[in-house]
C-alpha atoms as a PDB file:
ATOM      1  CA  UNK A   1      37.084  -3.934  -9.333  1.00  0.00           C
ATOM      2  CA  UNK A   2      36.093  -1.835 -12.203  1.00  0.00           C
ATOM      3  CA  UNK A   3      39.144  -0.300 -14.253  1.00  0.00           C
ATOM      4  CA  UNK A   4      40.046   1.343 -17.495  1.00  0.00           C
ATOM      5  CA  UNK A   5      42.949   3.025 -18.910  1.00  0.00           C
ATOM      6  CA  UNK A   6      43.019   6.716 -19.362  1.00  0.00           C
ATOM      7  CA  UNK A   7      45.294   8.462 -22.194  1.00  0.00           C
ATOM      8  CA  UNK A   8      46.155  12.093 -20.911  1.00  0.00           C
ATOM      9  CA  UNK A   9      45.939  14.939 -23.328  1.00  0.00           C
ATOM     10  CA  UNK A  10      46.710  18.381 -22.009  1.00  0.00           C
ATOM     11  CA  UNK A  11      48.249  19.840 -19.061  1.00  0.00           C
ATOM     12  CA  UNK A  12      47.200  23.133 -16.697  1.00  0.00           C
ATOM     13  CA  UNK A  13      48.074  24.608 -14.024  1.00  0.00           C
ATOM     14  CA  UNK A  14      46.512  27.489 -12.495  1.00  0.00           C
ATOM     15  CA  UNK A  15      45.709  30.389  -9.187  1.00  0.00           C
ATOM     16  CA  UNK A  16      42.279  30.499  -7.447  1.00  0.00           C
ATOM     17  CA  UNK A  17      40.675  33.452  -7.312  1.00  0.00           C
ATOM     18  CA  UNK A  18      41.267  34.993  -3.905  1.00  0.00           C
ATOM     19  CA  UNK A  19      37.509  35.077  -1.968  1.00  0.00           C
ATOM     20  CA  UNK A  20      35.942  32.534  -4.879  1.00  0.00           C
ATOM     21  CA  UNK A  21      34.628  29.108  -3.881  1.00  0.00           C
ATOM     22  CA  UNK A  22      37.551  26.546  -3.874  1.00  0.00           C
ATOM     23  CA  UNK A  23      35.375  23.422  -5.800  1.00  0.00           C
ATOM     24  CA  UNK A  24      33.391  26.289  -7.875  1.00  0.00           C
ATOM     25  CA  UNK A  25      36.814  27.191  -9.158  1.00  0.00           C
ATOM     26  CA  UNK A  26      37.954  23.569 -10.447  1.00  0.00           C
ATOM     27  CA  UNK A  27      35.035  23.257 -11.923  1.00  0.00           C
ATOM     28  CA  UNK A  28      35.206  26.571 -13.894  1.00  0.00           C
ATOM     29  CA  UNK A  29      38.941  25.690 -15.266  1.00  0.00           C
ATOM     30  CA  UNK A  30      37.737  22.199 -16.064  1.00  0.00           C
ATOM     31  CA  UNK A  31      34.928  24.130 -18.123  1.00  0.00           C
ATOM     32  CA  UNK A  32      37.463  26.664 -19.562  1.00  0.00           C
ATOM     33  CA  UNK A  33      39.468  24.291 -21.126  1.00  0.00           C
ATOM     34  CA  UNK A  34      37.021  21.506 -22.110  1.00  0.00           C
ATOM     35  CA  UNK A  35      37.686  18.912 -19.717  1.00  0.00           C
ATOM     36  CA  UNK A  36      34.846  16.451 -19.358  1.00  0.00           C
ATOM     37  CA  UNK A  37      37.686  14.416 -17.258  1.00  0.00           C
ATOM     38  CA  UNK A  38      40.694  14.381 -15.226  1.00  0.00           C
ATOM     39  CA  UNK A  39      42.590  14.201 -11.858  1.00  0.00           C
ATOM     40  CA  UNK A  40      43.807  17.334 -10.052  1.00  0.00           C
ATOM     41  CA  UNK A  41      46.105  18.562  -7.283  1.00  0.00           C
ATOM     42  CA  UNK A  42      45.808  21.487  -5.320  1.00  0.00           C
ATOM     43  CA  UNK A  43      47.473  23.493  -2.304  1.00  0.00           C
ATOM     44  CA  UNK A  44      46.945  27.095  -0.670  1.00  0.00           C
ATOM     45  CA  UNK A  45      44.914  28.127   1.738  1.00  0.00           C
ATOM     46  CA  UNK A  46      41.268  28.723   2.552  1.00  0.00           C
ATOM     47  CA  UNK A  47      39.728  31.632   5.230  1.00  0.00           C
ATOM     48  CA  UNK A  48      36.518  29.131   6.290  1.00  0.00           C
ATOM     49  CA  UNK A  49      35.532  25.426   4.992  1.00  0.00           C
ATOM     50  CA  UNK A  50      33.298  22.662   4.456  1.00  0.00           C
ATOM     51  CA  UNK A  51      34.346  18.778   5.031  1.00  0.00           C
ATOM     52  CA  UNK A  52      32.021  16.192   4.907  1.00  0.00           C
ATOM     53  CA  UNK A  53      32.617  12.778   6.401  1.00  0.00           C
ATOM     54  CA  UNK A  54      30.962   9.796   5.091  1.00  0.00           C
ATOM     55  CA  UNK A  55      28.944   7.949   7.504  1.00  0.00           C
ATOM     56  CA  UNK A  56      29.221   4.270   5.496  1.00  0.00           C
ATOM     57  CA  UNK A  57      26.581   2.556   8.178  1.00  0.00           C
ATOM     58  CA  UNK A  58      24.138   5.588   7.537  1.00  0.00           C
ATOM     59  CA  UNK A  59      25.046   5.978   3.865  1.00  0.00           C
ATOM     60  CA  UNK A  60      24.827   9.716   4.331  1.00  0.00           C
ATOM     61  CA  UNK A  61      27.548  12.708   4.547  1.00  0.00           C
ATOM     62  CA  UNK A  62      28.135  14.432   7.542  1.00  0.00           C
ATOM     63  CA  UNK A  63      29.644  18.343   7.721  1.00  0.00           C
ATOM     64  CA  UNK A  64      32.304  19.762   9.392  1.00  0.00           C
ATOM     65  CA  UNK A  65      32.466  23.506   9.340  1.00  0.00           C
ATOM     66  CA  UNK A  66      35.041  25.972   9.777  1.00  0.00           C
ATOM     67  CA  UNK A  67      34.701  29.550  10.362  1.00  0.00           C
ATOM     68  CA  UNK A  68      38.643  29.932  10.440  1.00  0.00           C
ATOM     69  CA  UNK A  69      41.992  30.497   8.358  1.00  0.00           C
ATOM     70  CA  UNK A  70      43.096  27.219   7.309  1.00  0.00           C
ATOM     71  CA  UNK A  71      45.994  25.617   5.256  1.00  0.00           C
ATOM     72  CA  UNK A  72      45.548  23.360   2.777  1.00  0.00           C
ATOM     73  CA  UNK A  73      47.872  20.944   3.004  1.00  0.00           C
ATOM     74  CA  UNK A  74      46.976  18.645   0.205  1.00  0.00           C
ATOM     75  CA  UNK A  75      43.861  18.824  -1.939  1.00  0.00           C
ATOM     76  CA  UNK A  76      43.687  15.936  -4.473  1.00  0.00           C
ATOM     77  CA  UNK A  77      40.904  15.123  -6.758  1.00  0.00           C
ATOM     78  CA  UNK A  78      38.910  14.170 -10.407  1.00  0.00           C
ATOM     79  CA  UNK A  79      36.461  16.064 -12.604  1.00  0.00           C
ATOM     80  CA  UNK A  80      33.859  14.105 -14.366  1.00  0.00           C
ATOM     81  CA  UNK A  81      30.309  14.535 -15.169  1.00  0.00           C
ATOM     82  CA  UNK A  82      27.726  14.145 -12.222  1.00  0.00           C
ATOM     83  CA  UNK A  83      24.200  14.637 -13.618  1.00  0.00           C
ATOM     84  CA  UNK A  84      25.327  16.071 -16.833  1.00  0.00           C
ATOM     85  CA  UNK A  85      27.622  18.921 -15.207  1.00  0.00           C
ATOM     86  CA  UNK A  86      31.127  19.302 -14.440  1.00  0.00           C
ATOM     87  CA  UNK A  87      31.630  18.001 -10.820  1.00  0.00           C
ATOM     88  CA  UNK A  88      35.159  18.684  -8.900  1.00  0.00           C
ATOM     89  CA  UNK A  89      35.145  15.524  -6.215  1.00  0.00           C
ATOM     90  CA  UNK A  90      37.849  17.011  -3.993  1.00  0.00           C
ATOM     91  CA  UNK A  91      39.590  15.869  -1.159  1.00  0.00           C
ATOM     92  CA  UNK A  92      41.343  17.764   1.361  1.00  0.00           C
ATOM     93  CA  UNK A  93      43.803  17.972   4.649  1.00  0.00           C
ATOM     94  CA  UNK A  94      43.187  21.225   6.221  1.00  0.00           C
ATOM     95  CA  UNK A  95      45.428  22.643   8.904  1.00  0.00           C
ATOM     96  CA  UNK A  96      44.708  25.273  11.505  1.00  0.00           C
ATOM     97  CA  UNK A  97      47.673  27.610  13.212  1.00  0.00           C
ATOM     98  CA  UNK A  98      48.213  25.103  16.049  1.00  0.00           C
ATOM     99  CA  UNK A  99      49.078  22.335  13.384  1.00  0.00           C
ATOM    100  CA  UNK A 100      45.694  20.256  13.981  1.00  0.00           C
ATOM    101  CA  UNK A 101      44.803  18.619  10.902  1.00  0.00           C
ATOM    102  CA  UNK A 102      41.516  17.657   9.422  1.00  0.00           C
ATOM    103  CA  UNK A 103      40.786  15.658   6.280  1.00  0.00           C
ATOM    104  CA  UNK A 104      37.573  14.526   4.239  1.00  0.00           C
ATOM    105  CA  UNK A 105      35.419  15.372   1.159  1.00  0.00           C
ATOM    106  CA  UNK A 106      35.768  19.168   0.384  1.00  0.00           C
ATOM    107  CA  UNK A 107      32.262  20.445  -0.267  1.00  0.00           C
ATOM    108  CA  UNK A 108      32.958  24.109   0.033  1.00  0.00           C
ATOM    109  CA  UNK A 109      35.724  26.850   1.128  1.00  0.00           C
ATOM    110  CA  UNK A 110      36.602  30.182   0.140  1.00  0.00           C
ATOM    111  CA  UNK A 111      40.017  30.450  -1.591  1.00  0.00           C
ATOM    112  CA  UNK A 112      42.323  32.436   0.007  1.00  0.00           C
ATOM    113  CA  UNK A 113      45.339  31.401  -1.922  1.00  0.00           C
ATOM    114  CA  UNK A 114      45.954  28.383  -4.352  1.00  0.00           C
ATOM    115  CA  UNK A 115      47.443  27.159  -6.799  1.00  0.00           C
ATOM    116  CA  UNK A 116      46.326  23.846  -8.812  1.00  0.00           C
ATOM    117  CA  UNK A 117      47.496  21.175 -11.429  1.00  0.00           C
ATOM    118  CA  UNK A 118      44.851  19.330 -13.681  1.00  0.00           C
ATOM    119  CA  UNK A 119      45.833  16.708 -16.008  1.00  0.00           C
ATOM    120  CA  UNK A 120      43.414  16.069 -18.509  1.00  0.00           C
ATOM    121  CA  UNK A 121      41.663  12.816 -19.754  1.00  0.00           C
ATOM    122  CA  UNK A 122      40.996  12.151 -23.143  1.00  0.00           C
ATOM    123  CA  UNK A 123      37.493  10.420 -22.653  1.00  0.00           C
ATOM    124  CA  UNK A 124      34.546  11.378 -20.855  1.00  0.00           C
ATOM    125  CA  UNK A 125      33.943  10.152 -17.482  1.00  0.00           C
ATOM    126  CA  UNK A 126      30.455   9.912 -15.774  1.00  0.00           C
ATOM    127  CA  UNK A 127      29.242   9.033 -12.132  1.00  0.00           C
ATOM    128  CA  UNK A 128      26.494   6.686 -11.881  1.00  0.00           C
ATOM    129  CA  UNK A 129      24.795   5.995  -8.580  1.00  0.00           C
ATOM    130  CA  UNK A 130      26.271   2.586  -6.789  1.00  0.00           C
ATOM    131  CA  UNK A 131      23.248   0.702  -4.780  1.00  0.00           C
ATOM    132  CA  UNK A 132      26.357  -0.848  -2.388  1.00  0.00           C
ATOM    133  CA  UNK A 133      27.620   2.502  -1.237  1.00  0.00           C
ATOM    134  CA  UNK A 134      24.886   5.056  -2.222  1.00  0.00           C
ATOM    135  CA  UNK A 135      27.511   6.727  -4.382  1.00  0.00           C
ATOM    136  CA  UNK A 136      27.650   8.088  -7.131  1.00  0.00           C
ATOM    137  CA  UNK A 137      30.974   6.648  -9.019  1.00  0.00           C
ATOM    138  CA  UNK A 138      32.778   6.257 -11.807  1.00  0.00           C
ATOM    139  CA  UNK A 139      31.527   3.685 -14.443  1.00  0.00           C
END
């Protein structure tokens, strides 16, 4: 197990831009305010999506697209640095109007409604490729 702790500085909340891309938006408020770190929640909805699902035995991501209206139920996730840029790794349930849920990696969606909290970290955080799960993670 690889741990640290993390000292919290500021605070945000804020709306997603109605028709913008979900992830593309965390990342631009992360950039905004000057957070090379942190941990986020999120709710709203989203009118299409993007899940991936990680095939471990394959090592590689799988989609699941949505050309539909869908909930978001919960959306929880970090910002670090992937490559040098800001990178929003984002988690989501999705529900459609029957109730069905879905849940995995959020690559894309188009906001239709949200609302988000990010807490911010006072150090950096960078992703580093992991030769066990062909991840990149936290150091």
């Amino acid at each position: 197990m690889h741990y640290r702790a993390v000292e919290t500085t500021d605070e945000y909340v804020a709306r997603l831009e109605t028709g913008a891309d979900w992830r593309a938006e965390i990342e631009s408020l992360a950039d905004a305010v000057g957070a090379e770190a942190g941990w986020f929640t999120a709710l709203g909805a989203v009118q299409d999506a993007e899940l991936w699902f990680y095939d471990q035995d394959a090592c590689e991501y799988n989609p699941i697209e949505f050309d539909e209206p869908l909930e978001v139920a919960a959306c929880v996730g970090n910002v670090s640095r992937l490559e040098g840029e800001r990178f929003a790794h984002t988690h989501a349930v999705l529900s459609d109007d029957e109730g069905t849920t879905y849940a995995g990696h959020l690559n894309e969606a188009t906001v239709w409604a949200s609302e988000v909290h990010l807490r911010v970290f006072e150090a950096p955080l960078e992703r580093e490729y992991d030769e066990t799960t062909e991840l990149d993670l936290w150091l």
